[in-house]
Protein backbone atom coordinates (compact mmCIF):
# COMPACT_ATOMS: atom_id res chain seq x y z
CA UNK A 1 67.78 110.18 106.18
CA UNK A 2 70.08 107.34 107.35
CA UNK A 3 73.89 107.83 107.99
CA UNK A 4 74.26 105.57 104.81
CA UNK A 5 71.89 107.67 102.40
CA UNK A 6 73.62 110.78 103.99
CA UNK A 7 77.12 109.40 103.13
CA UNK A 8 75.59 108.57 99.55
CA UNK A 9 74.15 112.06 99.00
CA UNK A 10 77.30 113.59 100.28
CA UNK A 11 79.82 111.72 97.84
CA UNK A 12 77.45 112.18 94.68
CA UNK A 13 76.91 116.27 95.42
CA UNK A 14 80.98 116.40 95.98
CA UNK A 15 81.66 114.27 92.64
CA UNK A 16 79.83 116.77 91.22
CA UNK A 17 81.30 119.94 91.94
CA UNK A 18 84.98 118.35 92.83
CA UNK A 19 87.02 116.63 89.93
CA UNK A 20 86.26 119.50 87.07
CA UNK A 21 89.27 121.80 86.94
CA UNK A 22 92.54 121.16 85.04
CA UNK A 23 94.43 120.14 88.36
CA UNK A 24 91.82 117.77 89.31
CA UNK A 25 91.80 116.46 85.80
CA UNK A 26 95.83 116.33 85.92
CA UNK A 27 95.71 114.81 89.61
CA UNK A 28 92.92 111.85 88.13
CA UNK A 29 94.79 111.20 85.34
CA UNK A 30 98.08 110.34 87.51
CA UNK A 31 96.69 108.28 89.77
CA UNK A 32 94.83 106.39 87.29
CA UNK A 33 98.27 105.86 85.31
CA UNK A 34 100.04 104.90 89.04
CA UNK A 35 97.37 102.42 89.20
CA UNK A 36 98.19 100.63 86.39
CA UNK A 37 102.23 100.99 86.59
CA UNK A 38 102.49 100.39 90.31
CA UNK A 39 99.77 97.02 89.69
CA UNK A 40 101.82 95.46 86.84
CA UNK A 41 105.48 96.39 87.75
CA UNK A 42 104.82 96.53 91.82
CA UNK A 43 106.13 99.63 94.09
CA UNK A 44 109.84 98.99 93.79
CA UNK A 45 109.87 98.95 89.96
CA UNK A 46 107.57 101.31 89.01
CA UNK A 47 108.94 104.64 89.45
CA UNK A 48 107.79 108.72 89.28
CA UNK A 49 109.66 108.97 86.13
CA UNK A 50 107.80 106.27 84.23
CA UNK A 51 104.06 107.81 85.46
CA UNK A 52 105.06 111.51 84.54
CA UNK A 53 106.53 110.01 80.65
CA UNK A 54 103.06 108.06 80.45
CA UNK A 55 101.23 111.38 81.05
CA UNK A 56 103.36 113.62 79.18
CA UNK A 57 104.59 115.54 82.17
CA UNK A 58 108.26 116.22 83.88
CA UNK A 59 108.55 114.13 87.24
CA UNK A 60 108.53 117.90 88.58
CA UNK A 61 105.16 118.20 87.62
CA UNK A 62 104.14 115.16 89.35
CA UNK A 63 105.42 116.13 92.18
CA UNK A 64 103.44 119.52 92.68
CA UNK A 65 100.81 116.92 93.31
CA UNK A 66 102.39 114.27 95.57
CA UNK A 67 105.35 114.91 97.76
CA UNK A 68 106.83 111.67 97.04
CA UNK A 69 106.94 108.11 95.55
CA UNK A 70 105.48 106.79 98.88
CA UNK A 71 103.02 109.18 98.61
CA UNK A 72 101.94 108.68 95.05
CA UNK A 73 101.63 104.66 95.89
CA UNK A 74 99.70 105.32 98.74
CA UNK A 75 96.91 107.56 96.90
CA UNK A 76 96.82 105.15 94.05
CA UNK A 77 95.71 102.72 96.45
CA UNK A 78 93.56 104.35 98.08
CA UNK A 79 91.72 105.43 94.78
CA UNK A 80 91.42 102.12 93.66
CA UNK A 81 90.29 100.76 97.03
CA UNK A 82 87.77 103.40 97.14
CA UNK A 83 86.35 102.42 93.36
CA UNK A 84 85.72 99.12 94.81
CA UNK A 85 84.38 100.06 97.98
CA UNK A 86 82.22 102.59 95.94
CA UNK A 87 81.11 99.63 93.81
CA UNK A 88 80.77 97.56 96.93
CA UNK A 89 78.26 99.65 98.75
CA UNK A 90 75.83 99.55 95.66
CA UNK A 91 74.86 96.28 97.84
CA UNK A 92 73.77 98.08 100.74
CA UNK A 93 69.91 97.61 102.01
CA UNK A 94 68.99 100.80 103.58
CA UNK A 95 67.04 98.84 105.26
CA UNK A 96 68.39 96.06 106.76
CA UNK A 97 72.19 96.34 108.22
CA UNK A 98 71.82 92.54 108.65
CA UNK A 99 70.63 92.04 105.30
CA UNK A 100 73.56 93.79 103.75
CA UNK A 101 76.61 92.10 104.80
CA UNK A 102 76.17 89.23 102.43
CA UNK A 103 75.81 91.66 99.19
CA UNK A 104 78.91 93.43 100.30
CA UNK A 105 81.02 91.17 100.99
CA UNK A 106 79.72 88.90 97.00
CA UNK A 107 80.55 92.26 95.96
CA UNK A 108 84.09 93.02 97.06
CA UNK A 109 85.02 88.97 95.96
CA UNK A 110 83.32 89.48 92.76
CA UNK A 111 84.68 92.59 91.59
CA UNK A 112 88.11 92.73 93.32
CA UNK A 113 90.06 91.10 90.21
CA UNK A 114 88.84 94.51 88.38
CA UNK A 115 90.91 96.51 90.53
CA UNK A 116 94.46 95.60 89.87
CA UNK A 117 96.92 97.73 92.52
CA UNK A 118 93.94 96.92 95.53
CA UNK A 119 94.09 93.17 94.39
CA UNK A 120 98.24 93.45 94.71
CA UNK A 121 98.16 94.75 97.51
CA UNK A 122 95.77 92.28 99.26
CA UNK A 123 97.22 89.20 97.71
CA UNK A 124 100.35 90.31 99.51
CA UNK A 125 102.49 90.78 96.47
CA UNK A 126 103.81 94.41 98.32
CA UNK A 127 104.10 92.92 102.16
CA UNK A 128 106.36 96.52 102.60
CA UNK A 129 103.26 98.64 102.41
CA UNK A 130 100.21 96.36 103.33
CA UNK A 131 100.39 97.93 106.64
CA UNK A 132 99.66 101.33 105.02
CA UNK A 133 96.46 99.27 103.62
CA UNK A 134 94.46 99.52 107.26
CA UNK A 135 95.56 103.70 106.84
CA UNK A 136 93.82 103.84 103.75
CA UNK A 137 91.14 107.25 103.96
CA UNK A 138 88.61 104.93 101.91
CA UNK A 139 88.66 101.98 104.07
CA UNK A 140 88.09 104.29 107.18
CA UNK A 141 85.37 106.21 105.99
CA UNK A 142 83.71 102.83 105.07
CA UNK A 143 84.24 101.46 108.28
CA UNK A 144 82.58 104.88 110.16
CA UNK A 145 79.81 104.42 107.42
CA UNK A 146 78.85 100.65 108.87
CA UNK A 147 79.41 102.11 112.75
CA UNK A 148 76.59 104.57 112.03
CA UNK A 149 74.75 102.25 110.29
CA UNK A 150 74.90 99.46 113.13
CA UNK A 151 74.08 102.66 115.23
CA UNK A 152 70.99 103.46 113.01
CA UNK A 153 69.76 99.78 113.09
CA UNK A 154 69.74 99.42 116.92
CA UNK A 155 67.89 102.54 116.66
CA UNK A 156 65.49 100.91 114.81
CA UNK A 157 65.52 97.32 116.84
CA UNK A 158 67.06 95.42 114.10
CA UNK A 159 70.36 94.68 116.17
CA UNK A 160 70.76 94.17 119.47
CA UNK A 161 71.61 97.65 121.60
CA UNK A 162 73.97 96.20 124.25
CA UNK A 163 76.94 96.28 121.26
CA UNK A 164 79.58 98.95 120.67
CA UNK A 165 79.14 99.94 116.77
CA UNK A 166 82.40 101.23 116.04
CA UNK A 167 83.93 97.67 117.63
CA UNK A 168 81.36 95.38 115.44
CA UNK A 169 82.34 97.82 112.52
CA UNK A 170 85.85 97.29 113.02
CA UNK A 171 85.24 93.21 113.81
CA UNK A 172 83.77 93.32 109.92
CA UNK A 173 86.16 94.93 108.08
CA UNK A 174 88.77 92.74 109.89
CA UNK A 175 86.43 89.80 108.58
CA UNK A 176 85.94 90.51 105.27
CA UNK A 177 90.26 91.67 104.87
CA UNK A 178 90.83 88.45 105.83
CA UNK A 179 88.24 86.49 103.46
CA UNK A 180 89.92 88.83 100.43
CA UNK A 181 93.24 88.16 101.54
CA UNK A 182 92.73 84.50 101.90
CA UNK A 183 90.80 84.31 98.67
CA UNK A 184 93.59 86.33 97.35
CA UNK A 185 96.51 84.74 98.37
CA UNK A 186 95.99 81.12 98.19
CA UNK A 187 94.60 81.82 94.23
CA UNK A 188 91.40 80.11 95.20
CA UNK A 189 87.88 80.92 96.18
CA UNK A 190 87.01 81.05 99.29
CA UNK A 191 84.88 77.80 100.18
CA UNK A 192 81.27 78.73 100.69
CA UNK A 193 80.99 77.15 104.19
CA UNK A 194 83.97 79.09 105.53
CA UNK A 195 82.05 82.58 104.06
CA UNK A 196 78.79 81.70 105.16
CA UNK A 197 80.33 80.39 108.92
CA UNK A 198 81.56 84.17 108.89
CA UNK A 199 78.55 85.77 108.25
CA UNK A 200 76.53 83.47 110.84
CA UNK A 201 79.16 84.61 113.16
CA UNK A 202 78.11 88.23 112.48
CA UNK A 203 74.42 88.04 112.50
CA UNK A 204 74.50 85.88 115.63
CA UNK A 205 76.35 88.79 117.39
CA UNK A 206 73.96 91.66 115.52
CA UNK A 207 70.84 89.63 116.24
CA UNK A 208 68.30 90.82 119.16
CA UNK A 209 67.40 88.83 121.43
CA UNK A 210 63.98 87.26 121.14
């Protein structure tokens, strides 16, 4: 089984048994209200107060699962940022690490306006905390998911064996922040040239030599 697969099999058995007491249920539901609060009034408005009202709690309560404000924002994020990702590696080929970047990358542009506190965050509307956004649990574990990957591939000949994984892993999630950021922040698509000049980039530096 491939590091990817494994990864896959991993999250679906722990969905499955995590998530399904009350706590869990309680913990969900406040993040998924911080998401929405902290993405339409932004970190500095949106307070503990307002997310423990919208889920019939005391602020007390909310804080038996998160320490602080900061700390509240920060798992918020990372929940939606992991949806995304989650959604994002849907466009994974097994097969081909190559063959994937493309899908993932359609993906993460595509879907990205779905996510509201992950969009904020990248457009740059909360330049306080987008430091915290490189920290984020889901955007490492995707990153050490495409190192074993690359690491499975030159296994398999597919890319060239004289690379570091975890630096061309790191190299791609720099590339495709950027491409979200810049879609994000000058409110336009990214032009198709720029996108595709990235991805020739990548391939040229994955590719074997003949």
């Amino acid at each position: 089984m491939s590091a990817v697969a494994a990864s896959k099999a991993t999250g679906t058995a722990a969905a499955t048994t995590v998530g399904t007491s009350k706590g869990d249920r309680t913990r969900r539901r406040l993040l998924d209200i911080a998401i929405h609060r902290f993405a339409r009034d932004g970190y500095r408005r949106a307070s503990v107060s307002d997310v423990a009202r919208e889920a019939d709690l005391t602020p007390a309560a909310v804080y038996a699962y998160f320490a602080n404000k900061e700390a509240l924002f920060k798992a918020a994020v990372d929940q939606d940022a992991d949806e995304l990702i989650t959604e994002a590696r849907a466009g994974i080929d097994e097969s081909s690490v190559r063959a994937s970047v493309p899908a993932v990358l359609a993906t993460l542009v595509e879907r990205i306006d779905l996510h509201p506190l992950a969009q904020r965050v990248l457009s740059g509307r909360e330049p306080e905390v987008i430091d915290r956004l490189l920290e984020l649990p889901s955007l490492l574990a995707f990153t050490r998911e495409i190192e074993a990957s690359i690491a499975d591939a030159q296994r398999d000949g597919e890319v060239r064996s004289d690379i570091d994984p975890a630096s061309i892993a790191v190299g791609l999630e720099s590339i495709v922040l950027m491409l979200l950021m810049g879609t994000l922040q000058i409110r336009e698509p990214v032009e198709s040239r720029r996108v595709e000049g990235a991805l020739a980039v990548l391939d040229a530096a994955l590719r074997p030599p003949p």
